[in-house]
Protein backbone atom coordinates (compact mmCIF):
# COMPACT_ATOMS: atom_id res chain seq x y z
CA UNK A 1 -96.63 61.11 -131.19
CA UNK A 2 -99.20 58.49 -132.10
CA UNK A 3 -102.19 59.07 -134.18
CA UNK A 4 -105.70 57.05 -133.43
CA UNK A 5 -108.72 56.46 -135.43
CA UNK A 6 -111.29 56.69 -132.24
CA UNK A 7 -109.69 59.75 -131.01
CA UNK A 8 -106.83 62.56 -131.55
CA UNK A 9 -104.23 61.95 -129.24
CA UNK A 10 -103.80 65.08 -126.75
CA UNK A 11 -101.26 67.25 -126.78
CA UNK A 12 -99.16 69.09 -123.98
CA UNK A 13 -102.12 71.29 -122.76
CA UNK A 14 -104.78 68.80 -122.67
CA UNK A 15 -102.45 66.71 -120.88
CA UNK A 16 -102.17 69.21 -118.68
CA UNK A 17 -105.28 69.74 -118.09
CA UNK A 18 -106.32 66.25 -117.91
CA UNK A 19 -104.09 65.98 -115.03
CA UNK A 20 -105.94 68.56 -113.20
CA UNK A 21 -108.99 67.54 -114.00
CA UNK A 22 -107.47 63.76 -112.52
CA UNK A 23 -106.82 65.45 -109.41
CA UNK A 24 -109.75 67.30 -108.81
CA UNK A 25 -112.29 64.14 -109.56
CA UNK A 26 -110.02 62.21 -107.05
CA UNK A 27 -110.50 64.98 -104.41
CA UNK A 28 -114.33 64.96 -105.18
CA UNK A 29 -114.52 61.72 -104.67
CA UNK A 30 -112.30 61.52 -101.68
CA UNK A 31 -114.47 64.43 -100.47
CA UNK A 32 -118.11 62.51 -101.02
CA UNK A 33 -116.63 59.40 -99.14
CA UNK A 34 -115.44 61.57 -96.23
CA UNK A 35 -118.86 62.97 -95.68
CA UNK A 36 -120.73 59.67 -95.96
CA UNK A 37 -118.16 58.54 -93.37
CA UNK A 38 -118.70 61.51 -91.43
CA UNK A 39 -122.56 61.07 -91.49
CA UNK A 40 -122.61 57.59 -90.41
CA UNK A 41 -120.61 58.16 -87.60
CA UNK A 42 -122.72 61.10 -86.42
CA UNK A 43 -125.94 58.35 -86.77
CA UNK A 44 -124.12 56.19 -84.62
CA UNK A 45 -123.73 53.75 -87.76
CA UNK A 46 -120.07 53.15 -87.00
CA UNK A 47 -120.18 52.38 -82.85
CA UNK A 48 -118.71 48.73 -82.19
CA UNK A 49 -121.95 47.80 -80.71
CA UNK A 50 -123.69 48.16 -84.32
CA UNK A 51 -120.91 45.65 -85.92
CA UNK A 52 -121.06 43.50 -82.45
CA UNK A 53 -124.40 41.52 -84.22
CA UNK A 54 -122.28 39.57 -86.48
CA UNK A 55 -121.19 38.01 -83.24
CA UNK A 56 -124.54 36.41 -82.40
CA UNK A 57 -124.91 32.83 -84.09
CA UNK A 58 -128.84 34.19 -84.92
CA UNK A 59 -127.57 36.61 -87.02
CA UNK A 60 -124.45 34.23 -88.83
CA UNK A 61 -126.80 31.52 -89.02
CA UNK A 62 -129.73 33.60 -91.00
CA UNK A 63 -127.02 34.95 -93.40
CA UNK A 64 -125.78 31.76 -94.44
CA UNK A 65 -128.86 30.22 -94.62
CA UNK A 66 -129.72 33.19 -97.20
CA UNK A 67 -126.38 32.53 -99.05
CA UNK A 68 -127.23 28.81 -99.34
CA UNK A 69 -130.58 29.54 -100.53
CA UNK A 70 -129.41 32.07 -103.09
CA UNK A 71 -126.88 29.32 -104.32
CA UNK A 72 -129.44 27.01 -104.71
CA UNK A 73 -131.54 29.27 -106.86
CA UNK A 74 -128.61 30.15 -108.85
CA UNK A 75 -127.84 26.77 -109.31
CA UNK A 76 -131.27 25.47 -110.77
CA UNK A 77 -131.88 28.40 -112.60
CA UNK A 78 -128.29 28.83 -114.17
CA UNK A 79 -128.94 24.86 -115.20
CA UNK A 80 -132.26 25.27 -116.56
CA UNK A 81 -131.39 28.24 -118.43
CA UNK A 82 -128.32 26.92 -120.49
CA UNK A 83 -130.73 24.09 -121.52
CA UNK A 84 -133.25 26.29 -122.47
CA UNK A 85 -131.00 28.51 -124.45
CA UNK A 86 -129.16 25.97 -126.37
CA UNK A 87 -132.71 24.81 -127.17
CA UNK A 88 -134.45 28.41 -128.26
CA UNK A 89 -131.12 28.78 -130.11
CA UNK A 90 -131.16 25.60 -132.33
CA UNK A 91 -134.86 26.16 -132.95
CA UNK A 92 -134.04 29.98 -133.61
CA UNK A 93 -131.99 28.73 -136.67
CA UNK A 94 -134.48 25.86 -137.47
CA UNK A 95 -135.10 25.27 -141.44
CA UNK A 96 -139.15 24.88 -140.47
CA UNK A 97 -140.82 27.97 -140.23
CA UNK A 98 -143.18 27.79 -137.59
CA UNK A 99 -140.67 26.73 -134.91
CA UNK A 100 -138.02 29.49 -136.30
CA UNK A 101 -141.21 31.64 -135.58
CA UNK A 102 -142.08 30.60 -132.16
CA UNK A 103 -138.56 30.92 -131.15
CA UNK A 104 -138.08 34.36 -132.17
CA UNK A 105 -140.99 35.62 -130.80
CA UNK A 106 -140.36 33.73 -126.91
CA UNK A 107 -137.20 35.45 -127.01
CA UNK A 108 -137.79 38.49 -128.13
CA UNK A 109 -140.79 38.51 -125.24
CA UNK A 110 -139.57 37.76 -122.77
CA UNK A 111 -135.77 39.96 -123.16
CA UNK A 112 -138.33 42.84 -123.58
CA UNK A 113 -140.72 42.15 -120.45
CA UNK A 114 -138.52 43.35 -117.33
CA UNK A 115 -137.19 40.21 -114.91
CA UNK A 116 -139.42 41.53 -112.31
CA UNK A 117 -142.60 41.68 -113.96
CA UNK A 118 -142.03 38.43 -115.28
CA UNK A 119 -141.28 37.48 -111.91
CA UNK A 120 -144.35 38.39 -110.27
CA UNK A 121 -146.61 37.21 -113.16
CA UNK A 122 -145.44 33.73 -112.82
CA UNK A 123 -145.83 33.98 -108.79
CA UNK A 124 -148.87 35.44 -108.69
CA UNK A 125 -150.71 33.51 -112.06
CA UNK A 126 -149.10 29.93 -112.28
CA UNK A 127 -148.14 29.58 -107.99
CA UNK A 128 -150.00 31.29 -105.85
CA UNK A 129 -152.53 28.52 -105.49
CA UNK A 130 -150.50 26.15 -103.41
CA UNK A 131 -153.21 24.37 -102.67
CA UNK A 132 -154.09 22.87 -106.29
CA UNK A 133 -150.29 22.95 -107.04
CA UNK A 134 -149.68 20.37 -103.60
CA UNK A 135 -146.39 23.05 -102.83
CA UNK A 136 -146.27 23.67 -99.38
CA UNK A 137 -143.78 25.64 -97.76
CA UNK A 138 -141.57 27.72 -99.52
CA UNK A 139 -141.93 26.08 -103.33
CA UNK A 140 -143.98 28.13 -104.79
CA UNK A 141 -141.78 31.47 -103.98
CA UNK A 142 -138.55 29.23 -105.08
CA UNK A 143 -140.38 28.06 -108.22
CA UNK A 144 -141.50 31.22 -109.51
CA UNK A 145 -137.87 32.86 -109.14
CA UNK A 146 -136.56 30.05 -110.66
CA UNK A 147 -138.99 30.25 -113.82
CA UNK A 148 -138.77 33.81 -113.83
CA UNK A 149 -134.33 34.09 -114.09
CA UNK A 150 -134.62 30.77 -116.46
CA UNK A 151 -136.87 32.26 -119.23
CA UNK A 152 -135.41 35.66 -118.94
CA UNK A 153 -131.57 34.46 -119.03
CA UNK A 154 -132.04 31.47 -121.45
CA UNK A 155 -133.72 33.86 -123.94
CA UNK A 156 -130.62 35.77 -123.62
CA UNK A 157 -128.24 32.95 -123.49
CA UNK A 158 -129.53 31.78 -127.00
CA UNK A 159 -129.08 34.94 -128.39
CA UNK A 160 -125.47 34.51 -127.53
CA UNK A 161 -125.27 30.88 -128.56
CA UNK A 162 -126.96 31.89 -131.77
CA UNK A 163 -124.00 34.49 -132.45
CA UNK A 164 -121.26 32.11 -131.53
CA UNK A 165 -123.11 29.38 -133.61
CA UNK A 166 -123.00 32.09 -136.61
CA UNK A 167 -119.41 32.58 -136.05
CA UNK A 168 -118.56 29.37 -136.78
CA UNK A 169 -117.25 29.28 -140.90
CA UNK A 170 -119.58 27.99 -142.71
CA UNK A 171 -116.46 25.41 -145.04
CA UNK A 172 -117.04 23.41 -141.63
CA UNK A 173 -120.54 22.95 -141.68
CA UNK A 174 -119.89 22.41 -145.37
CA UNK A 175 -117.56 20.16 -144.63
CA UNK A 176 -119.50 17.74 -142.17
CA UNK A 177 -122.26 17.57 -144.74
CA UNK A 178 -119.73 16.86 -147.27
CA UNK A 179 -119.25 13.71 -144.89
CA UNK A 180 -122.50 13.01 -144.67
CA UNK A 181 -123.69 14.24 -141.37
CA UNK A 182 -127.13 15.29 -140.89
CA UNK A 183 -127.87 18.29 -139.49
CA UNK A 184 -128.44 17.45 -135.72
CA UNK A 185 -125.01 15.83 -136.01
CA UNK A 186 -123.49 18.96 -137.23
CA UNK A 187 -125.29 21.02 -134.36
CA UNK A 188 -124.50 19.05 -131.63
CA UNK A 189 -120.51 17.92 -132.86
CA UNK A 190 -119.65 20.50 -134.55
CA UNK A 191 -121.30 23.75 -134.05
CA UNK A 192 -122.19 24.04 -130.63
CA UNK A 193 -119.00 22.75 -129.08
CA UNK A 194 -116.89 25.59 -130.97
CA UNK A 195 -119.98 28.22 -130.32
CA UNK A 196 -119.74 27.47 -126.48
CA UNK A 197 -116.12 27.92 -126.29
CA UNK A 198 -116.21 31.05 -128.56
CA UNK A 199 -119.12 32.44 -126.42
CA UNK A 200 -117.71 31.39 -122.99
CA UNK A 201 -116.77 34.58 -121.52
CA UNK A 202 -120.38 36.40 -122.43
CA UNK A 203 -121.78 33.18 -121.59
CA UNK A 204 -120.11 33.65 -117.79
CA UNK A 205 -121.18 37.20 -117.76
CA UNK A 206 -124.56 36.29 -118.49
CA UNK A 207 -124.61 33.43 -115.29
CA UNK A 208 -123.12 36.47 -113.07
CA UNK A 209 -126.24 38.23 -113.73
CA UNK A 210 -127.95 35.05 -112.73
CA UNK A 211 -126.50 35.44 -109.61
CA UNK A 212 -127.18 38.80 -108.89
CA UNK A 213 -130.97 38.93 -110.26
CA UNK A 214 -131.85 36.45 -107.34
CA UNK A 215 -132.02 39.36 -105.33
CA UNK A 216 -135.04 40.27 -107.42
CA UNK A 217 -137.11 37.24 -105.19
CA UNK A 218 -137.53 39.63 -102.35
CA UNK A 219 -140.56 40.79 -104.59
CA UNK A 220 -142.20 37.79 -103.61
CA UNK A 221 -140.98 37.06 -100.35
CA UNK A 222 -138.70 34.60 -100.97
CA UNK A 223 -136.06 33.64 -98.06
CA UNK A 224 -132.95 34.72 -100.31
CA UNK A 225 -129.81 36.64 -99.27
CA UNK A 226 -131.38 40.26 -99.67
CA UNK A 227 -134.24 39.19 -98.09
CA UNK A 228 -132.45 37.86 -95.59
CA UNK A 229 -130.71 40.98 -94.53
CA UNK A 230 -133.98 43.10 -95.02
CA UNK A 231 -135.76 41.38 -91.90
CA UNK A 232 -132.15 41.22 -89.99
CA UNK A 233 -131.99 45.02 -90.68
CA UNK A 234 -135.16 45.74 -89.80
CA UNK A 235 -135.77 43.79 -86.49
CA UNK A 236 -132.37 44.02 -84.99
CA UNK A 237 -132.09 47.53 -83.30
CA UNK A 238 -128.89 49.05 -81.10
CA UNK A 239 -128.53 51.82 -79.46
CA UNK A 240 -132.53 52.89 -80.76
CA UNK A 241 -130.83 52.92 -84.11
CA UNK A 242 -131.41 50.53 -86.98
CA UNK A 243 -128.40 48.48 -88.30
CA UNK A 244 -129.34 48.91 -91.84
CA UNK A 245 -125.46 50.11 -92.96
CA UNK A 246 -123.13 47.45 -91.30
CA UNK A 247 -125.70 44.68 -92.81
CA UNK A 248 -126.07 46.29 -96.42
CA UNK A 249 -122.22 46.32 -96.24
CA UNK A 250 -122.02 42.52 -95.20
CA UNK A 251 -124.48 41.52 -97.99
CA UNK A 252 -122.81 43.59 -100.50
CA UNK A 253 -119.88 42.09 -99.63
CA UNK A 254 -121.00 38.64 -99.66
CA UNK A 255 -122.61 39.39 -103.27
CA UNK A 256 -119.55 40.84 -104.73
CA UNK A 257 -117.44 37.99 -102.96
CA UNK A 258 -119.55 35.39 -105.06
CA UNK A 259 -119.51 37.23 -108.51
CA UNK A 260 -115.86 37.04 -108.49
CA UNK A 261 -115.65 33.46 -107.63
CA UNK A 262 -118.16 33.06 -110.89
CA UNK A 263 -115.80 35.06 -112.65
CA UNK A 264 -112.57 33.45 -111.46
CA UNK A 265 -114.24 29.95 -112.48
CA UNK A 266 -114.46 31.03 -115.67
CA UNK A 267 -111.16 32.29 -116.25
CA UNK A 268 -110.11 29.02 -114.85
CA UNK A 269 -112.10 26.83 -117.64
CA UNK A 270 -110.99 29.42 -120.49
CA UNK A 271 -107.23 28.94 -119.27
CA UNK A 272 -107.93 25.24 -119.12
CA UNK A 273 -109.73 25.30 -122.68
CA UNK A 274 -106.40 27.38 -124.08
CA UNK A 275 -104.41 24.64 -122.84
CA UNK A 276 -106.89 21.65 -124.28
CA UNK A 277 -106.42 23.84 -127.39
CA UNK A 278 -102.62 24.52 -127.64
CA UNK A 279 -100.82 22.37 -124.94
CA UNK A 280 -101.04 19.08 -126.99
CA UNK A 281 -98.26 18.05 -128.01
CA UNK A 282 -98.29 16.72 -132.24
CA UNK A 283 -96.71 13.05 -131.91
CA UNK A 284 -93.22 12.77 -134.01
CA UNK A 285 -93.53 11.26 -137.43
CA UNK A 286 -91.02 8.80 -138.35
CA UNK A 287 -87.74 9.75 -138.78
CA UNK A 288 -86.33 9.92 -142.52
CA UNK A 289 -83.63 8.51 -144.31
CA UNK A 290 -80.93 10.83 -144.33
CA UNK A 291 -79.84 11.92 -148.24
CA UNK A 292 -76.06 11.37 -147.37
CA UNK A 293 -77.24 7.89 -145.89
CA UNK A 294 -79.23 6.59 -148.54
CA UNK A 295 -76.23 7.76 -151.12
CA UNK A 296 -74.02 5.68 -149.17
CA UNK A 297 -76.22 2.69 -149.24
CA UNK A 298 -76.77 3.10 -153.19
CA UNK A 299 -73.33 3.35 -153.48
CA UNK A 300 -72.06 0.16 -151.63
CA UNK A 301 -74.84 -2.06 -153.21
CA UNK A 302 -73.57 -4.33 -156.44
CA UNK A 303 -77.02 -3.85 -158.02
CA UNK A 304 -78.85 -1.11 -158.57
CA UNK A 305 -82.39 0.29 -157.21
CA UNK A 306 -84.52 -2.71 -159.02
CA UNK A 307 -81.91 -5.41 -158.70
CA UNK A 308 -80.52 -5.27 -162.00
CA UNK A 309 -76.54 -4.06 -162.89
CA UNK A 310 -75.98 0.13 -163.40
């Protein structure tokens, strides 16, 4: 039996009993998803008619339009955050006071103020005049999500950066001054590049949060995926019954499916970095004299090493 220093290794009984207690939190749970089952059949949730509106191109068309717009969100904001966080983090570890200053306290703001409020500030202080702003349409709402994620994430984003950039040991950055770098020479070739690739996976994590906290523009009525499947679930009605279920299922779905393809893109570029890393291949050096060669040669030359007899 194995001892561990986070917790005592069970013995025979607790085994036991952590069997049964295995088997009765699987029927539980079993149990709870039977009932829900149970009661969405009895509300008529589960009828073919409810799941026949994914049949109707209105309905397709309005989800993928909400997928595409949620992408598009992602997209800016996921940009605009990196850039802001590399930028918060460099200034974060700044030599000059009053910019080490500022950056502390933006980040520290704005990872304290909840996404939502932050949100709904910008919307409702900086955009809701679209009139003196020339946005017509839809801007404003897709601006002030945008804004909102990119502050919120690229705070957190440096915070990461700045660990990875601490990470780094320091006989490097003592070494490229030693070389006569200056400083934004050893952020930008020699830090960051190694804090990035240390920091990837968080990094990744951080964007699948992105992703996700675009659902947060229904607060100001933006067009996005959850939004989306609000109105759908609210206007479409069979059998005098709402189709809230099969819809939350779809969007749920379509959320998941789209945080795993984040994730699986970044296991890709870690596996690829890995490789980059160890898949090179160190070119041969030139092959040496063999001893018994060179002996050989010594011995059949009349003259010796310099040219001269013995």
């Amino acid at each position: 039996m194995t001892a561990s220093v986070l917790y005592d290794v069970p013995g025979p009984k607790a085994r036991a009993r952590n069997r049964v207690y295995t088997v009765l939190g699987s029927l539980a749970v079993l149990g709870l998803v039977v009932f829900a089952v149970l009661r969405l059949s009895a509300k008529g949730q589960l009828e073919p008619e409810v799941w026949n509106i994914f049949n109707y191109a209105g309905v397709r068309t309005s989800i993928r339009d909400g997928v595409l717009t949620t992408l598009q969100v992602f997209a800016v904001a996921a940009v605009l955050s990196l850039v802001l966080g590399v930028l918060l983090a460099v200034a974060r570890l700044s030599d000059h006071k009053p910019i080490r200053w500022f950056a502390t306290g933006f980040i520290e703001l704005f990872r304290a103020v909840p996404l939502l409020i932050t949100i709904y500030a910008v919307w409702v202080i900086f955009l809701s005049n679209r009139e003196s702003l020339g946005l017509t349409g839809a801007q404003p709402q897709f601006w002030a999500l945008v804004l909102g994620l990119t502050v919120y994430n690229g705070s957190v984003q440096a915070e990461v950066l700045r660990a990875g950039i601490n990470s780094v040991p320091k006989g490097q950055r003592e070494a490229a001054y030693a070389l006569g770098m200056r400083k934004t020479q050893v952020m930008t070739t020699v830090l960051i590049p190694q804090a990035v690739r240390a920091m990837l996976p968080t990094v990744i994590s951080q964007l699948v949060v992105t992703l996700k906290d675009t659902s947060l523009g229904y607060i100001i009525t933006f067009e996005e995926l959850l939004y989306t499947a609000r109105l759908m679930s609210s206007n479409i009605i069979v059998n005098g019954n709402d189709t809230y279920v099969p819809i939350i299922i779809v969007t749920g779905s379509l959320y998941v499916a789209m945080c795993l393809a984040l994730s699986g893109l970044a296991h890709w570029i870690e596996r690829r970095g890995r490789r980059a890393r160890t898949g090179i291949s160190v070119a041969d050096a030139a092959e040496p004299v063999a001893a018994t060669d060179a002996m050989e040669v010594a011995e059949a030359a009349p003259d010796g090493p310099m040219g001269t007899k013995g």
